[in-house]
Protein backbone atom coordinates (compact mmCIF):
# COMPACT_ATOMS: atom_id res chain seq x y z
CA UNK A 1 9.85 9.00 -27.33
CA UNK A 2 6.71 11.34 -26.60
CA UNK A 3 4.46 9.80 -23.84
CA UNK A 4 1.60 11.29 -22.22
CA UNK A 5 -0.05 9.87 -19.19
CA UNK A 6 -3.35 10.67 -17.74
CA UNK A 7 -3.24 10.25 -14.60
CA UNK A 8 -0.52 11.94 -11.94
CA UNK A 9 -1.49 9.54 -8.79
CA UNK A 10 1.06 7.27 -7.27
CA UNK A 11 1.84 5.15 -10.28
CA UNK A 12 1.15 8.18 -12.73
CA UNK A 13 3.77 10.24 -11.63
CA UNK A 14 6.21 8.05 -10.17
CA UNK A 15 6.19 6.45 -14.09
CA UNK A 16 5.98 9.36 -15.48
CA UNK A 17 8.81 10.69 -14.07
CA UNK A 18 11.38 7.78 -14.35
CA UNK A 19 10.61 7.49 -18.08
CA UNK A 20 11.29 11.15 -18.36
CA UNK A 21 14.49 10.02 -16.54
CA UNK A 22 15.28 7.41 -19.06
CA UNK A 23 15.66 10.46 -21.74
CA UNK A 24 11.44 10.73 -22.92
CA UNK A 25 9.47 13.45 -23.42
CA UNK A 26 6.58 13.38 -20.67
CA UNK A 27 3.43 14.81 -20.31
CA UNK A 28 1.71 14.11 -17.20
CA UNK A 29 -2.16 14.76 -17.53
CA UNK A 30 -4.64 15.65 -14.64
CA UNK A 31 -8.40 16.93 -14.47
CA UNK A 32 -7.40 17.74 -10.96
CA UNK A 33 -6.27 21.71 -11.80
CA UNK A 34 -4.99 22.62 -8.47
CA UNK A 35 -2.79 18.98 -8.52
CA UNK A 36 -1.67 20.35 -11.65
CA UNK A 37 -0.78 23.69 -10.39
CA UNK A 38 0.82 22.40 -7.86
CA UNK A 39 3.02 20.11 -9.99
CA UNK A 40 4.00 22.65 -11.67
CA UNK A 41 5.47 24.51 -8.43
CA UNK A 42 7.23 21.30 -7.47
CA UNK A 43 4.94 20.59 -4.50
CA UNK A 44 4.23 17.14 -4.86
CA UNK A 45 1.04 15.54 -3.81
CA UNK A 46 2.10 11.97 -2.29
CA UNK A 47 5.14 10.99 -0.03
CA UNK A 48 7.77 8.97 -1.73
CA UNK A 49 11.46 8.97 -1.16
CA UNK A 50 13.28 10.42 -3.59
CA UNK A 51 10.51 11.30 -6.24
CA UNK A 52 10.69 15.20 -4.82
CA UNK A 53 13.64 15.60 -6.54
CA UNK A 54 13.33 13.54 -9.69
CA UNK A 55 10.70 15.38 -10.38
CA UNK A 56 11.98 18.88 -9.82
CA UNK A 57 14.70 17.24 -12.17
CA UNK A 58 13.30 16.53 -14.41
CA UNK A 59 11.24 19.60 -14.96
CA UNK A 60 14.45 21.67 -14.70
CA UNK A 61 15.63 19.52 -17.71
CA UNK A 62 12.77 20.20 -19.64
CA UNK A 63 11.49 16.51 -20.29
CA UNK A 64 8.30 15.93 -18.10
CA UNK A 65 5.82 18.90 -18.03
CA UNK A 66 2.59 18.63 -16.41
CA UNK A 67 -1.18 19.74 -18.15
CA UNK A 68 -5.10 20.05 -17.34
CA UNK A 69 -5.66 20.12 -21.22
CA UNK A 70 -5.58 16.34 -22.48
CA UNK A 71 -5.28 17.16 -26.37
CA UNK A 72 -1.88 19.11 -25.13
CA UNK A 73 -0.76 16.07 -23.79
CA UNK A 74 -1.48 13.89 -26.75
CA UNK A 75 0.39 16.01 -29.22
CA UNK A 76 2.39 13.91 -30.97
CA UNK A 77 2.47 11.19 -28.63
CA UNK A 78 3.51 7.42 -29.66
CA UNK A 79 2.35 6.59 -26.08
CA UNK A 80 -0.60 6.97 -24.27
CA UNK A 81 -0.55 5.48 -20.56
CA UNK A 82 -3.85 5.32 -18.54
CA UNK A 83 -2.78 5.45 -15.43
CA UNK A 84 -6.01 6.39 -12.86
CA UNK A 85 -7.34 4.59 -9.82
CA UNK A 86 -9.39 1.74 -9.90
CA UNK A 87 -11.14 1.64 -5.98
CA UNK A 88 -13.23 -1.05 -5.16
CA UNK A 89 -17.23 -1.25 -5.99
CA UNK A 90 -19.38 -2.30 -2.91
CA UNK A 91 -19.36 -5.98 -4.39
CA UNK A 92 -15.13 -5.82 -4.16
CA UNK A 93 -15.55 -5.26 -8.22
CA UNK A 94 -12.86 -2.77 -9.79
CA UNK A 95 -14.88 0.56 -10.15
CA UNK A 96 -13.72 1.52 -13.96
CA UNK A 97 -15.12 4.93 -13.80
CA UNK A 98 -11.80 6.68 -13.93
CA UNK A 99 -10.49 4.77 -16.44
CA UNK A 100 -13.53 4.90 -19.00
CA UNK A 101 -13.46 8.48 -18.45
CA UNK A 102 -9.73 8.85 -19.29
CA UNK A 103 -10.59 6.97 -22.13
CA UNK A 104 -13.60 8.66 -23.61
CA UNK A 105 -11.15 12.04 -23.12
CA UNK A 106 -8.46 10.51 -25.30
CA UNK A 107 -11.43 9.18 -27.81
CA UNK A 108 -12.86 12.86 -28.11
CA UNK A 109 -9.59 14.03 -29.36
CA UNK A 110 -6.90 12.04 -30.96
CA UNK A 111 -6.38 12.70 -33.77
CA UNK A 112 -3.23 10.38 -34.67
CA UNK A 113 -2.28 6.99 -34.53
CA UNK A 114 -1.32 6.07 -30.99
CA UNK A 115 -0.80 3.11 -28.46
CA UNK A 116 -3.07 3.26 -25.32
CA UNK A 117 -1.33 1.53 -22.70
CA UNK A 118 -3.63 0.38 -19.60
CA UNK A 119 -1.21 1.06 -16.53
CA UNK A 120 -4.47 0.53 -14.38
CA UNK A 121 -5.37 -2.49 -12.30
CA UNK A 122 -7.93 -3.65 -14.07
CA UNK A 123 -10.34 -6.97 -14.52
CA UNK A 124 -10.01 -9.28 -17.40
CA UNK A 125 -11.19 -8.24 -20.96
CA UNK A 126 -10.80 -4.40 -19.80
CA UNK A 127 -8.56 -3.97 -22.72
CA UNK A 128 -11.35 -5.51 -25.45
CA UNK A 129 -13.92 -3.26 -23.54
CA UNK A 130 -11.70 0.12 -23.88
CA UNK A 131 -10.75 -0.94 -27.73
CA UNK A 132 -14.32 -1.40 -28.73
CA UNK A 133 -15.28 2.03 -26.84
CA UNK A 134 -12.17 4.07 -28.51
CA UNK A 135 -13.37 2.38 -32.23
CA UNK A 136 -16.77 3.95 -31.17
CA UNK A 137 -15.31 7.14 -30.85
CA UNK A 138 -13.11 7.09 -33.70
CA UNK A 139 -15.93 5.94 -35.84
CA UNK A 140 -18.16 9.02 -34.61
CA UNK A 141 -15.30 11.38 -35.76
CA UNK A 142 -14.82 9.47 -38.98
CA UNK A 143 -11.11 8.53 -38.17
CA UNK A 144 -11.59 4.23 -38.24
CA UNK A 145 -8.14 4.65 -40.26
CA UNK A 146 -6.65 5.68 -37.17
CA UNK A 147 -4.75 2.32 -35.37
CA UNK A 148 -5.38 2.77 -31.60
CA UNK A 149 -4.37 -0.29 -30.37
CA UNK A 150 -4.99 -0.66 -26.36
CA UNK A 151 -2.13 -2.31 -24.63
CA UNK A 152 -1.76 -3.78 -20.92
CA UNK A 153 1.21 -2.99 -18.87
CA UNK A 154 0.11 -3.57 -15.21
CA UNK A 155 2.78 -1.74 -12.92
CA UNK A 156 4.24 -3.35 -9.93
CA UNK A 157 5.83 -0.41 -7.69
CA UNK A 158 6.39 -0.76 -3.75
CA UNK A 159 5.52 2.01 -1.83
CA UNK A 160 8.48 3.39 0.09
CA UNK A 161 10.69 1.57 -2.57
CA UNK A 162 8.75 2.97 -6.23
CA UNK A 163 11.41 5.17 -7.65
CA UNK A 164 14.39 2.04 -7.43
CA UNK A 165 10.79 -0.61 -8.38
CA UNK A 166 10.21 1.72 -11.96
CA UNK A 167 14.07 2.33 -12.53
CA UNK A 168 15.13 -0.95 -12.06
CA UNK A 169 12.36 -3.12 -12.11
CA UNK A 170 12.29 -7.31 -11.51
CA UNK A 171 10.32 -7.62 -14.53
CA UNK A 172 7.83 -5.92 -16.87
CA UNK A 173 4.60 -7.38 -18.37
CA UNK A 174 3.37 -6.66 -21.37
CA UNK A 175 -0.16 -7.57 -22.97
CA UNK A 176 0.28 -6.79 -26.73
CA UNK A 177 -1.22 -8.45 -29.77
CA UNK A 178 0.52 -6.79 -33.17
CA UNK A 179 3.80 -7.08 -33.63
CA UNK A 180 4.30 -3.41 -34.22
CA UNK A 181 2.87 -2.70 -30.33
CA UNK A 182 5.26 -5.44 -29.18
CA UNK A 183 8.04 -3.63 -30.65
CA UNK A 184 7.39 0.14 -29.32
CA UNK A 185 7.66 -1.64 -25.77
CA UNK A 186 10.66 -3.07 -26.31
CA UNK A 187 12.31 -0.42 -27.41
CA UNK A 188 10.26 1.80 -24.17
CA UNK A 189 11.81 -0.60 -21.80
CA UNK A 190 14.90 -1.63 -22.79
CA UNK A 191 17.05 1.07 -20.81
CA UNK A 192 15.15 -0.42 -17.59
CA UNK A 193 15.48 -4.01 -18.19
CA UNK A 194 17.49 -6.92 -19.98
CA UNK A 195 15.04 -8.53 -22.94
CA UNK A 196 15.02 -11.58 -21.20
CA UNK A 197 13.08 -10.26 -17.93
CA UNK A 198 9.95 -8.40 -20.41
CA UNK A 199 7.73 -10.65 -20.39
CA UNK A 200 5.21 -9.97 -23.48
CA UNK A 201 1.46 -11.86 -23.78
CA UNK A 202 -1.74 -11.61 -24.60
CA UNK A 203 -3.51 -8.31 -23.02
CA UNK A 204 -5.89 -11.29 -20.84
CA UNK A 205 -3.25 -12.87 -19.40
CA UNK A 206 -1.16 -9.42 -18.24
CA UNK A 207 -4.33 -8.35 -16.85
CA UNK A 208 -4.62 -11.11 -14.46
CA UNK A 209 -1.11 -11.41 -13.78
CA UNK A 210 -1.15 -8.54 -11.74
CA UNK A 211 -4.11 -9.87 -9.78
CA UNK A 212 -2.45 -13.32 -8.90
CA UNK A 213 1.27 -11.27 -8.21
CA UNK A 214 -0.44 -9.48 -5.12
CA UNK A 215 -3.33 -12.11 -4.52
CA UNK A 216 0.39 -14.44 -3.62
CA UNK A 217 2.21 -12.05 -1.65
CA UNK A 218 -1.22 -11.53 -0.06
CA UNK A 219 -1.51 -15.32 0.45
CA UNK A 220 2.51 -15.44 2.58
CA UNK A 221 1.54 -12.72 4.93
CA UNK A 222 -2.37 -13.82 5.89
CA UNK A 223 -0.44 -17.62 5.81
CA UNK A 224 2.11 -16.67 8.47
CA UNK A 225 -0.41 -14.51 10.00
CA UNK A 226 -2.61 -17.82 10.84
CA UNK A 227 0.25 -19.77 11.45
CA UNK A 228 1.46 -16.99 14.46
CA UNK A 229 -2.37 -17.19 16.17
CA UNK A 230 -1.73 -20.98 16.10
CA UNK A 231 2.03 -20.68 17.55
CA UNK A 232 0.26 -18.68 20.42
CA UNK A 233 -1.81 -21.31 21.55
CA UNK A 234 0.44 -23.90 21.44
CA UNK A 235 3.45 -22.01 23.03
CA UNK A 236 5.72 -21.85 19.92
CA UNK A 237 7.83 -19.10 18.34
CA UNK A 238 6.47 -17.89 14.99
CA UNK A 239 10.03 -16.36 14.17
CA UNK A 240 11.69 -19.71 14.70
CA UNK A 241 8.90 -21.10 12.42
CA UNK A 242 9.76 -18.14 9.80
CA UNK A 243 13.53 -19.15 9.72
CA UNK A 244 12.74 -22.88 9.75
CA UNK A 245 10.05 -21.90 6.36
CA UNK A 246 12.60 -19.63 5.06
CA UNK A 247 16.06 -21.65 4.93
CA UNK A 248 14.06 -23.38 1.84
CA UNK A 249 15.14 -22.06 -1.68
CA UNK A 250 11.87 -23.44 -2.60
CA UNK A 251 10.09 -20.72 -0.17
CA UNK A 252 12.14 -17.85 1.01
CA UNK A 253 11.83 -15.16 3.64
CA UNK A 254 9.96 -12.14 1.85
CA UNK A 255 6.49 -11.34 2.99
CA UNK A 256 6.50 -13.97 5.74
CA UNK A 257 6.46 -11.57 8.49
CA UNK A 258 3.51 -11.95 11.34
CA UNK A 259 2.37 -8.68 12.24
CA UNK A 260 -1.22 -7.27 12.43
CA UNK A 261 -2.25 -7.40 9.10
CA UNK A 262 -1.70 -5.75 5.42
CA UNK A 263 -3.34 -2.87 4.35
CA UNK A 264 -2.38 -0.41 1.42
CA UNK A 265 -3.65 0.55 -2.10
CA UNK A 266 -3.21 -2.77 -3.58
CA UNK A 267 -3.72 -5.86 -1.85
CA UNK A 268 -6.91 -5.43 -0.08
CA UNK A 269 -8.37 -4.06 -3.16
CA UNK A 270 -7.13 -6.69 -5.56
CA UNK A 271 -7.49 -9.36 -3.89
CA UNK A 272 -11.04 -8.58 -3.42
CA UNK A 273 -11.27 -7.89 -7.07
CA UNK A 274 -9.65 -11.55 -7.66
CA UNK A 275 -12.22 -12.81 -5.67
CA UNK A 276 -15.22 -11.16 -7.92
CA UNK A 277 -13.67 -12.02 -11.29
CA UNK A 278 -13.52 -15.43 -10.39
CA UNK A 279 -17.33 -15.51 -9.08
CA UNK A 280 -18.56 -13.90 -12.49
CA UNK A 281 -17.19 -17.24 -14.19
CA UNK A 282 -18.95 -19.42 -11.94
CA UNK A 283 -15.72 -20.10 -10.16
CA UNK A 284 -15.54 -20.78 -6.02
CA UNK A 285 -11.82 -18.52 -4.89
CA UNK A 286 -11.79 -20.12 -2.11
CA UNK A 287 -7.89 -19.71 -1.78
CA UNK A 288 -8.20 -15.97 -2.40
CA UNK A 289 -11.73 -15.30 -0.19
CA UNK A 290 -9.57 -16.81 2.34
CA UNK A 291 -6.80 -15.17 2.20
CA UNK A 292 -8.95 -11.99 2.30
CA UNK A 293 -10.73 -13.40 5.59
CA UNK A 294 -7.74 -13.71 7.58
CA UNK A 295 -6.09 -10.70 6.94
CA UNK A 296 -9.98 -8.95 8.46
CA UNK A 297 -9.78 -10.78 11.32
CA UNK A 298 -5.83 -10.25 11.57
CA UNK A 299 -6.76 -6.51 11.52
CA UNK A 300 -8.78 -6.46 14.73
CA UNK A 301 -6.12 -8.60 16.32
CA UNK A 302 -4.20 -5.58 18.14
CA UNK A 303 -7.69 -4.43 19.91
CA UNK A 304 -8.38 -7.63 20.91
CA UNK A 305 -5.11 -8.31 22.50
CA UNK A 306 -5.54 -4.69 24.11
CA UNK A 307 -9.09 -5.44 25.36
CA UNK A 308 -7.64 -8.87 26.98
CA UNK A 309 -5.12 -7.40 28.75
CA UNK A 310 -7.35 -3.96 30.38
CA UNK A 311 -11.21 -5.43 29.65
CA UNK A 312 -13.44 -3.83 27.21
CA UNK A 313 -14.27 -0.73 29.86
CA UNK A 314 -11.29 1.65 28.74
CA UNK A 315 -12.44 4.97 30.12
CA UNK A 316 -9.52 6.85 31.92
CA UNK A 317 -6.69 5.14 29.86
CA UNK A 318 -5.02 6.65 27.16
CA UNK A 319 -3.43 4.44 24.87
CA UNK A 320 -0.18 5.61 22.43
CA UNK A 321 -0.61 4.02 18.84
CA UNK A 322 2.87 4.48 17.15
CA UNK A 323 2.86 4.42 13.41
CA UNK A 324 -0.46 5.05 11.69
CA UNK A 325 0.79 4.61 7.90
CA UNK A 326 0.19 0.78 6.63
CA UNK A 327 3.85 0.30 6.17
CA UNK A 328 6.85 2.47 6.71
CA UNK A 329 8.12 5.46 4.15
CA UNK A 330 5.10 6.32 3.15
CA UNK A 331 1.80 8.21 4.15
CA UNK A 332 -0.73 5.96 2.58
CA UNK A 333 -2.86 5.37 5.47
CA UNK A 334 -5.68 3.54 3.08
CA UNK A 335 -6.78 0.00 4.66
CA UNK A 336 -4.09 0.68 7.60
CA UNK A 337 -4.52 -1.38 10.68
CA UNK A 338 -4.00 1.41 12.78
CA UNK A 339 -7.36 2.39 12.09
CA UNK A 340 -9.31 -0.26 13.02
CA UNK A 341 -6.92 -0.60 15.91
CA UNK A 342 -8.04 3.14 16.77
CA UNK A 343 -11.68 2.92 16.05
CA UNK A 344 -12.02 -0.08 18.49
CA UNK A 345 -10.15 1.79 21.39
CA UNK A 346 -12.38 4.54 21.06
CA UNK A 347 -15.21 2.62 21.48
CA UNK A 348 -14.19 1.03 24.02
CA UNK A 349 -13.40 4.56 25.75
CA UNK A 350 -10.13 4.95 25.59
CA UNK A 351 -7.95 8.30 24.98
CA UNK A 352 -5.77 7.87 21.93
CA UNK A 353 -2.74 9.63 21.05
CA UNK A 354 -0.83 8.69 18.31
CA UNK A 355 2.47 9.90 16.06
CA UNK A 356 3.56 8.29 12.73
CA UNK A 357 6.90 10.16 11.06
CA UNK A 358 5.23 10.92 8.13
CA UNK A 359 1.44 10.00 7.86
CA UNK A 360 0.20 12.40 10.42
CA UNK A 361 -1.95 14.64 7.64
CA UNK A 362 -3.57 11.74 5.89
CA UNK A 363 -4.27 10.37 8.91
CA UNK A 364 -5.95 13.25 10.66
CA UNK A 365 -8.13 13.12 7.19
CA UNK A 366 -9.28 9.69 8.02
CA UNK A 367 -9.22 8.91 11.68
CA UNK A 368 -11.90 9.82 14.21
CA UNK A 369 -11.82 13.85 15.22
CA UNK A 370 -11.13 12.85 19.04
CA UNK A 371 -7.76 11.20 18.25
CA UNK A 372 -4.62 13.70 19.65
CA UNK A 373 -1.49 13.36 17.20
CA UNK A 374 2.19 14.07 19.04
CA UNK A 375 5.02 16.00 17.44
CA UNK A 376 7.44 13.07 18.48
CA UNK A 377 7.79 9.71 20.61
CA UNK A 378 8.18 11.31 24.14
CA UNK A 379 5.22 13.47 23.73
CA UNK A 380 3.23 10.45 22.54
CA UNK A 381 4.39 8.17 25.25
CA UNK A 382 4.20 10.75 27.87
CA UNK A 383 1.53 9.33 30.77
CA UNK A 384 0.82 6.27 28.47
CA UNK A 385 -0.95 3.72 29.81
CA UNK A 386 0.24 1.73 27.01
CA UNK A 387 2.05 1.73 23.90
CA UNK A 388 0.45 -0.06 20.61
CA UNK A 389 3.01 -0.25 17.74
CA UNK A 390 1.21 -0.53 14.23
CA UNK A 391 4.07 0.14 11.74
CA UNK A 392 7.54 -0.61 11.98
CA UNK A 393 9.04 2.72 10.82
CA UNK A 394 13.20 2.63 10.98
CA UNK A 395 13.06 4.89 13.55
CA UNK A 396 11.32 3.04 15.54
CA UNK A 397 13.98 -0.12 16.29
CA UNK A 398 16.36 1.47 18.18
CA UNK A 399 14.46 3.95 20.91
CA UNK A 400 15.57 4.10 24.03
CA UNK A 401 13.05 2.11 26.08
CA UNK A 402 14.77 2.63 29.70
CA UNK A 403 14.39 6.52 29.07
CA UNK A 404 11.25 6.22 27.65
CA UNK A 405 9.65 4.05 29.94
CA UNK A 406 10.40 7.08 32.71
CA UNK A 407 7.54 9.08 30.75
CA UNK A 408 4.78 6.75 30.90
CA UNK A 409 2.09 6.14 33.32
CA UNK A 410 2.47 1.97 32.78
CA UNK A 411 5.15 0.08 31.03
CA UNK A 412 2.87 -1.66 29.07
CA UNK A 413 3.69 -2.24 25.59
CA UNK A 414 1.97 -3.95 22.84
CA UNK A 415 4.05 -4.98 19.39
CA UNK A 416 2.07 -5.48 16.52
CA UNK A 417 4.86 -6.06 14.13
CA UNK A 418 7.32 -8.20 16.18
CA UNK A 419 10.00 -5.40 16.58
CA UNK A 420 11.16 -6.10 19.87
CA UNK A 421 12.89 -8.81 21.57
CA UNK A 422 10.53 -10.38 24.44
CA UNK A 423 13.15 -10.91 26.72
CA UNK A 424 14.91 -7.60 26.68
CA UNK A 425 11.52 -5.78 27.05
CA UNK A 426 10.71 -7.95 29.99
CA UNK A 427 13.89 -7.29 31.58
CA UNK A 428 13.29 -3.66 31.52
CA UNK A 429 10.37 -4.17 33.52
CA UNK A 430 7.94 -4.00 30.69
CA UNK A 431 4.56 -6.05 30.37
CA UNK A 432 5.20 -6.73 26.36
CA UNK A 433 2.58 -8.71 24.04
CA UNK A 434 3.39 -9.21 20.65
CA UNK A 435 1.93 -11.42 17.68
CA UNK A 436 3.20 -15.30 17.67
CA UNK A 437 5.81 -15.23 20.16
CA UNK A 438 3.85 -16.95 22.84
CA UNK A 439 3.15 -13.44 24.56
CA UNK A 440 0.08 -12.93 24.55
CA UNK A 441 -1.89 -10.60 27.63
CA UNK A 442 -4.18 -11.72 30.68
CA UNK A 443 -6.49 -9.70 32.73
CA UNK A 444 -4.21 -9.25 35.35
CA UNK A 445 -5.87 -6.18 37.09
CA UNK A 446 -8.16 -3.18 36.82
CA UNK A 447 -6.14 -1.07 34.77
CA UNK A 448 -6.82 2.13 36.87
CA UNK A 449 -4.21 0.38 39.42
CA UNK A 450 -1.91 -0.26 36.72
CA UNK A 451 0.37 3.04 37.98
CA UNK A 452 0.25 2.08 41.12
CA UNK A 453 1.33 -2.16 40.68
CA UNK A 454 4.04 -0.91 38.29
CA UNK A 455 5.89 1.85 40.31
CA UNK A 456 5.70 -0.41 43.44
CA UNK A 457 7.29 -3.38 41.58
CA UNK A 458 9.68 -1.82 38.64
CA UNK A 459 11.80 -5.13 38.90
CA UNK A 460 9.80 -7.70 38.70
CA UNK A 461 7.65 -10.36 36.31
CA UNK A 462 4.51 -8.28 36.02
């Protein structure tokens, strides 16, 4: 099958590329000519495991080939994906800029009958709003004959975990009307999934399926978030809670992990954009605003819990953040915790050094110039006077705290995702704080005598 897809973001190329896997002809479309370039080189422009080489692949193979010039990539194509960003308005409305402007570039010069499938998040009624705009075009160039049907097929990939989401996905929507559009995606998808798990439906109802599918997950993590802040006052365990939740078929364990909040490319965005649909039908979200409201305040948690334990006057500390990326294996520092985190040390007056595996360069794009980035753990914990850890990267589970505490000025250590055991850090003469675990910090003492307190009483309770 001959696909083109404008677009080579995140869910551009990553789908791109596995349907070139699947045996298609792919042409991945881009205004952005240096991306393109680039592309072409096999340098690839986001971090995702294993999409380096599919790519490369795939090239080598001679199935996915990458283009500035739109009309190349529509030659002869059955399929046309929009796939282009969506970032929120000021109001938390989708901004459809991208998307009407891929749109008006496949309008200008089709010239065959092809399916437009909307890969986009996008509100409600998009779909009727892009079919009425690529009639207008075709009407302007005299080609009405031409059947342009506009499809929705929201996408559902995981950063970190995209490649194994697109090549063997849970399920796939679909929002078709003729029978004939039905059919092509059936036939698109049926080396990735059984029939039974492609779930086809009006183009309404697969637009706002991807909305509620992240608004839920959403929902879990700012649930058990709330539920950790209340475990803290009253002395309980949130991971005892988590396991008691979890043991129920009817609930499960996934996204039920406290931590310090969710960030990413998705469910800040959407949920937002949930929010704003429902308010232009007169409706009150009140499950979605608040879902949206806790996972703010669950963002400033970490400098809160800092600013408890040393007072809001920071100057003379320097504080290590470890992991700056919103979620391990992958760079996407957009809506991260880590910055807030970061942003409310500095003002404060703290000195902030910080190290993520992978997210370093996006992160020195969009954190404050006075932040110093380490090459590795020991330079970033070297004369801490405390350790904040955002995101729970692999390599982070297993370090070796009795070495590393040697290097720091304190052995202070804050745990934003629940990582460690309490008890274990405690017995290695750490002060540790983490999120729902009924460890949360005091003003104990001015924090320019922290050095001092520690190294005269390694041993005991601190």
């Amino acid at each position: 099958m001959r696909i083109c897809f404008v677009g080579t973001g995140y869910v551009g190329l990553v789908t791109g590329t596995c349907f070139a896997e699947k045996g298609n002809d792919v042409c991945c479309v881009d205004i952005d000519k240096k991306r393109i370039e680039e592309l072409k080189r096999g340098i690839i422009p986001i971090y995702e495991p294993g999409l380096e080489d599919l790519v490369k692949k795939n090239m080598n193979e001679g199935r996915l080939t990458f283009s500035t010039d739109i009309k190349e990539g529509l030659e002869n194509a059955q399929l046309c994906f929009i796939a282009v960003g969506t970032p929120p308005s000021s109001d938390g409305s989708a901004d459809l800029a991208q998307v009407l402007n891929a749109l008006d570039s496949i309008g200008s010069c089709i010239d065959h009958s092809c399916f437009i499938v909307v890969k986009s998040t996008v509100p409600v009624g998009t779909g009727t709003l892009l079919w009425k705009r690529i009639r207008a075009h075709m009407h302007e160039r005299g080609l009405e004959k031409i059947n342009l049907e506009v499809l929705s097929n929201p996408e559902f990939l995981k950063e970190g975990m995209a490649i194994e989401d697109c090549l063997h996905p849970d399920r796939v929507v679909v929002g078709a009307v003729s029978e004939e559009a039905r059919s092509i995606m059936r036939e698109l998808y049926a080396p990735f999934v059984p029939e039974d798990r492609l779930f086809l439906m009006d183009p309404s109802s697969a637009e706002i399926t991807k909305y509620a599918a992240n608004a839920m997950l959403a929902s879990r993590i700012s649930f058990m978030n709330e539920i950790a802040q209340l475990c803290d006052k009253i002395g309980a365990d949130v991971l005892s809670v988590k396991e008691g939740i979890a043991s129920d078929r009817r609930i499960g364990s996934f996204f039920l992990n406290a931590g310090c909040g969710y960030g990413g490319s998705c469910f800040p965005k959407d949920v937002q954009a949930l929010c704003h649909i429902g308010e232009g039908q007169g409706l009150d979200m009140t499950m979605a605003s608040a879902i949206d409201k806790v996972n703010r305040k669950q963002k400033e948690l970490l400098q809160l819990m800092v600013r408890e334990r040393f007072g809001s006057d920071m100057e003379g500390l320097t504080i290590a953040v470890m992991g700056l990326a919103f979620k391990p294996h992958t760079d996407d520092m957009r809506e991260a915790p880590s910055i807030s985190l970061i942003r409310g040390l500095i003002d404060c007056g703290a000195s902030v050094r910080a190290y993520d595996p992978i997210a370093m360069e996006q992160a020195n794009i969009m954190l404050p110039k006075d932040v110093t980035f380490a090459d590795g753990i020991e330079k970033l914990l070297e004369g801490a006077d405390a350790a904040v850890l955002v995101t729970e990267w692999p390599e982070f589970r297993s370090l070796d705290w009795d070495s590393l505490a040697k290097l720091m000025k304190c052995r202070i250590v804050f745990d934003g995702r629940n990582l460690y055991d309490p008890p274990e850090m405690k017995g290695k003469g750490f002060e540790y704080y983490c999120i729902g675990r009924n460890c949360r910090p005091q003003m104990q003492f001015d924090p320019r005598e922290c050095a001092k307190k520690i190294n005269n009483d390694m041993k005991g309770e601190i």
